[in-house]
Protein backbone atom coordinates (compact mmCIF):
# COMPACT_ATOMS: atom_id res chain seq x y z
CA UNK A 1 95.42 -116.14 135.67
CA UNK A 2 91.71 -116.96 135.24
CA UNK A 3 90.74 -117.89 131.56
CA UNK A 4 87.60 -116.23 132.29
CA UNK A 5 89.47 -113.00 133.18
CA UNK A 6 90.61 -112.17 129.69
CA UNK A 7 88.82 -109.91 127.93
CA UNK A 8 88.54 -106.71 126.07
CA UNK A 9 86.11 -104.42 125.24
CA UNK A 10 85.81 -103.16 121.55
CA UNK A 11 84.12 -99.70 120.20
CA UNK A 12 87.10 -98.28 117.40
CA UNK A 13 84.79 -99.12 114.40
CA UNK A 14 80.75 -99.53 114.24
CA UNK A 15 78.30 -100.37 111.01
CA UNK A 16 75.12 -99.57 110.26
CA UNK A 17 72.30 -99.72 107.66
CA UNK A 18 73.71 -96.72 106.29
CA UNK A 19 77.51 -97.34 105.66
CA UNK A 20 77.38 -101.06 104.83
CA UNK A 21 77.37 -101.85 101.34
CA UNK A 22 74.21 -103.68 99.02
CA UNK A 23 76.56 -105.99 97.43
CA UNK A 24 78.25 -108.22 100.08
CA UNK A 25 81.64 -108.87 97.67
CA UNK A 26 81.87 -104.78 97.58
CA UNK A 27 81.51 -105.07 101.70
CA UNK A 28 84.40 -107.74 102.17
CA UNK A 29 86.70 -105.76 99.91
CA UNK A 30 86.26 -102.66 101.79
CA UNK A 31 86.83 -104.31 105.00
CA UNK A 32 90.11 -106.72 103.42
CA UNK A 33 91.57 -103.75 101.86
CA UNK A 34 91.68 -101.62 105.61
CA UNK A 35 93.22 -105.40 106.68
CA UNK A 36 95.87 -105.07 104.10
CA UNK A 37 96.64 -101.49 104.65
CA UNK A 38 96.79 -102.49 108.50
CA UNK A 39 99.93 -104.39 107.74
CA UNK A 40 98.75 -107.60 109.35
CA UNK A 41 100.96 -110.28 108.82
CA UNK A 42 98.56 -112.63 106.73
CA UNK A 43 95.67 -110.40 106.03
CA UNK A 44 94.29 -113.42 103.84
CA UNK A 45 94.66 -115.85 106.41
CA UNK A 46 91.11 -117.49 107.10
CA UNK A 47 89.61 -120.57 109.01
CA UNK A 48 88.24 -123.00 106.79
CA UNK A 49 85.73 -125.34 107.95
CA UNK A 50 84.56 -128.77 106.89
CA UNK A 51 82.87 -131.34 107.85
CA UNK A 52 83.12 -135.07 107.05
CA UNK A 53 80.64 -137.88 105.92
CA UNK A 54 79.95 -138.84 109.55
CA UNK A 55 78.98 -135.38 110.20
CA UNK A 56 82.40 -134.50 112.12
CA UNK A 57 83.32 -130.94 111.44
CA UNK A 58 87.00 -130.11 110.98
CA UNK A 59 88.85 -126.44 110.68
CA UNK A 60 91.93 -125.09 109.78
CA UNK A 61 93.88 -121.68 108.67
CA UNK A 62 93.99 -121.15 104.67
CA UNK A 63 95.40 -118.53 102.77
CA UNK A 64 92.89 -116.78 100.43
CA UNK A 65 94.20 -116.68 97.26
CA UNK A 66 92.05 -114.74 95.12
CA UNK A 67 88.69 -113.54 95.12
CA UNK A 68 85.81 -111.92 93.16
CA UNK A 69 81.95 -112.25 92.43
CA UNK A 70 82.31 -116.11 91.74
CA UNK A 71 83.44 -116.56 95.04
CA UNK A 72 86.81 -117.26 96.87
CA UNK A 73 89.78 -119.33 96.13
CA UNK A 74 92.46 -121.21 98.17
CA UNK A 75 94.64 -124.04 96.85
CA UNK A 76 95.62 -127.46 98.65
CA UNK A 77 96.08 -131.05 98.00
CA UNK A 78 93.19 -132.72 96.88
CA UNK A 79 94.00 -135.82 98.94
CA UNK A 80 94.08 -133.89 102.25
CA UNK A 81 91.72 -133.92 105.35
CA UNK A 82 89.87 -131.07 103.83
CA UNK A 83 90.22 -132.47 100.38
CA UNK A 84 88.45 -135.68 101.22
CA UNK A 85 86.33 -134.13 103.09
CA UNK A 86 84.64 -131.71 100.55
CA UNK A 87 84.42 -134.79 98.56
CA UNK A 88 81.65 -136.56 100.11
CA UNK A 89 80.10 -133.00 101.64
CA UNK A 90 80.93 -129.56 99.58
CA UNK A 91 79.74 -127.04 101.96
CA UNK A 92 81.95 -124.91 103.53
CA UNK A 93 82.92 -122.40 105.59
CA UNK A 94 84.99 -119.99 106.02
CA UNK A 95 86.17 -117.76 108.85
CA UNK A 96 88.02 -113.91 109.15
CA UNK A 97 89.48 -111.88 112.09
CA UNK A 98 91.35 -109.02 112.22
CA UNK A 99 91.70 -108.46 115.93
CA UNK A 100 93.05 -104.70 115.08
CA UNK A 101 89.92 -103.75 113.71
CA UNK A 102 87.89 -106.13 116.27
CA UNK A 103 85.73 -107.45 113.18
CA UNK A 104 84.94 -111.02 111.58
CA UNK A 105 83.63 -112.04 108.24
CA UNK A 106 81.96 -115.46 108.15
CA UNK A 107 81.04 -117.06 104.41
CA UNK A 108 78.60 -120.15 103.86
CA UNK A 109 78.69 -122.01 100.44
CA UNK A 110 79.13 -124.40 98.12
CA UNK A 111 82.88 -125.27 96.98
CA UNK A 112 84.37 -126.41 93.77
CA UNK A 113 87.40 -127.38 92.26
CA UNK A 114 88.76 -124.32 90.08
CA UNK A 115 89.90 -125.74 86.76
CA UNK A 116 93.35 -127.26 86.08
CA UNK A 117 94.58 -124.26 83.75
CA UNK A 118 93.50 -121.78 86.82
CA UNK A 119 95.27 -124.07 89.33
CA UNK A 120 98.68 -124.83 87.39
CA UNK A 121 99.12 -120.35 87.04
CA UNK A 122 98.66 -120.30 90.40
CA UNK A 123 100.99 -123.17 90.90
CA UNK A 124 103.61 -121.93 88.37
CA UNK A 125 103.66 -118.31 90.88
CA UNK A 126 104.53 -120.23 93.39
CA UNK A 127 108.46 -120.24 94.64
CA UNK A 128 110.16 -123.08 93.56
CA UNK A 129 111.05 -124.45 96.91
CA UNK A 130 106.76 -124.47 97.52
CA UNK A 131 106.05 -126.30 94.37
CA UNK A 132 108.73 -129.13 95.40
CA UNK A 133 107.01 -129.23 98.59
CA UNK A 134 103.47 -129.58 97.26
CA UNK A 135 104.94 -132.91 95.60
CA UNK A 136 106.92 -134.15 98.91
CA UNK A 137 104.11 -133.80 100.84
CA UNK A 138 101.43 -136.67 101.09
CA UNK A 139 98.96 -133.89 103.01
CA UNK A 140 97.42 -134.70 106.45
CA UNK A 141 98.82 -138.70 106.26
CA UNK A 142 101.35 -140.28 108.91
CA UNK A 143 104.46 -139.61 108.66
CA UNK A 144 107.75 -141.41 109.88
CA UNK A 145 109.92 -138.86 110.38
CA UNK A 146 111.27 -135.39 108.99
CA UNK A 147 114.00 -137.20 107.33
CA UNK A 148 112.20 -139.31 105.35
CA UNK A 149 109.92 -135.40 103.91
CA UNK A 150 113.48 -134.28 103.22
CA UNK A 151 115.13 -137.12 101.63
CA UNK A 152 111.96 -137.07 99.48
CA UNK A 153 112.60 -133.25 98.72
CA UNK A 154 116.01 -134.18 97.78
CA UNK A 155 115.14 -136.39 95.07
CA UNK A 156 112.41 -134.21 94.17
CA UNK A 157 114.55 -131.43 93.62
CA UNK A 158 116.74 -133.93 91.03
CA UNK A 159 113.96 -134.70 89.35
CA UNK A 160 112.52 -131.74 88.95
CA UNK A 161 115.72 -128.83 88.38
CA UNK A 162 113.81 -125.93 86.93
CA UNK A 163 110.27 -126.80 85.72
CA UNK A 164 108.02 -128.42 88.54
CA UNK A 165 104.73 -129.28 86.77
CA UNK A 166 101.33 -129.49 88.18
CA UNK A 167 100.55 -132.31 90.70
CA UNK A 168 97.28 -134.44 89.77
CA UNK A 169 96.29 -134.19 93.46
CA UNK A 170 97.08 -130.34 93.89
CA UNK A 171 94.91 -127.37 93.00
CA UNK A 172 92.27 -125.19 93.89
CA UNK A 173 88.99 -124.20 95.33
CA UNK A 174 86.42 -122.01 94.96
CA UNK A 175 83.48 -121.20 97.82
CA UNK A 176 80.87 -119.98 96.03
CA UNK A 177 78.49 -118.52 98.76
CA UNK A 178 74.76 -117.60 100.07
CA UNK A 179 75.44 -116.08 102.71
CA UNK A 180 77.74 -113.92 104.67
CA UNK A 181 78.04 -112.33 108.02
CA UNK A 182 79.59 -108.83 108.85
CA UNK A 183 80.47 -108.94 112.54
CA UNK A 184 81.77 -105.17 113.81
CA UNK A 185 82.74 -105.28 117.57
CA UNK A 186 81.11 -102.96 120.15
CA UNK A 187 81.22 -101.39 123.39
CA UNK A 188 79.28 -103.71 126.16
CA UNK A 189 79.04 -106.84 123.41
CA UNK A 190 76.60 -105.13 121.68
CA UNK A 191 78.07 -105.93 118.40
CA UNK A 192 76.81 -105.04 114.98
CA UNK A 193 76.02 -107.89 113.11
CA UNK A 194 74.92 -108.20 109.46
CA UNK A 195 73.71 -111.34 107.62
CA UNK A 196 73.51 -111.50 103.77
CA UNK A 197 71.41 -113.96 102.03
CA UNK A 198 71.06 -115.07 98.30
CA UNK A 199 67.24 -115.29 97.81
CA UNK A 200 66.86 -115.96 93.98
CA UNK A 201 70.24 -114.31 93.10
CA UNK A 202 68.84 -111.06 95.47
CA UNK A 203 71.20 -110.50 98.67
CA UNK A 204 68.66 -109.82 101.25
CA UNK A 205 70.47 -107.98 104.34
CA UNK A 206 69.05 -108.10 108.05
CA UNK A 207 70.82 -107.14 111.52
CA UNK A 208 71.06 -109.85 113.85
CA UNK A 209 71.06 -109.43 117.95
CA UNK A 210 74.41 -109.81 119.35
């Protein structure tokens, strides 16, 4: 088969000036709740983009883990690609697509750390078995072998029975973002696209060309 062969045409869904929302948080929610009620397997799953001091960009899929008007949160280890990363450059990116509804949500921004009482609830949620894990696992470094993870679980788990507290290098972020972009596929690649921009704490909306 021909890579360049592949394709499908989209129409199910359009937007317009009229149906999209002012306020682009009331926008994504409408379009992650139909992703939700679509019973996708990870609705919340999203690219996250970085890029590091040498101006090398770097993505990967994060679950979202929260969201409202001060932006969106995932959780990681601080000491990570991404971690180090947003260290020395905290813009961001980050990437939906829900392929049954043949749309994409892209959001620009600044990130920053959510606070340690807002990361250790989030933590504390987490199944027991995850929280271990978050400890194990020195996060994007080499490592041996599989064995050497487990046999590191193992002692975690006997040092740790029933209460696994907060790493120091674990927690969360938060994209706080100008901008976002409302992609809606459409018959012929004639998409609808829709940019929102923070102009002196004003979204400003425009359609973009295809």
């Amino acid at each position: 088969m021909n890579i360049g062969d592949i394709r499908h045409d989209y129409g199910k869904f359009k937007l317009d000036e009229k149906s999209i929302a002012k306020d682009p948080f009331v926008q994504f929610k409408i379009w992650f709740d139909d992703a939700v009620a679509a019973d996708y397997k990870d609705p919340n799953a999203m690219a996250v983009s970085t890029v590091d001091a040498h101006g090398r960009p770097s993505s990967r899929i994060v679950l979202l883990k929260g969201f409202d008007q001060n932006g969106f949160v995932f959780y990681t280890n601080y000491e990570s690609q991404k971690g180090s990363e947003l260290s020395v450059n905290n813009f961001a990116s980050i990437l939906f697509f829900w392929d049954k509804h043949e749309r994409q949500i892209r959001i620009d921004g600044k990130v920053e750390k959510t606070s340690t009482e807002e990361s250790d609830k989030y933590f504390q949620s987490r199944p027991y078995t995850s929280r271990i894990g978050a400890w194990a696992s020195e996060q994007s470094s080499v490592l041996k072998s599989r064995f050497t993870l487990m046999r590191k679980v193992a002692k975690l788990i006997v040092k740790y029975p029933t209460h696994v507290p907060l790493p120091p290098f674990w927690g969360g972020y938060r994209l706080v973002p100008d901008k976002f972009e409302f992609w809606q596929g459409r018959e012929s690649r004639l998409h609808d696209r829709f940019k929102y921009k923070l102009d002196n704490g004003i979204w400003t909306i425009d359609r973009l060309s295809p």
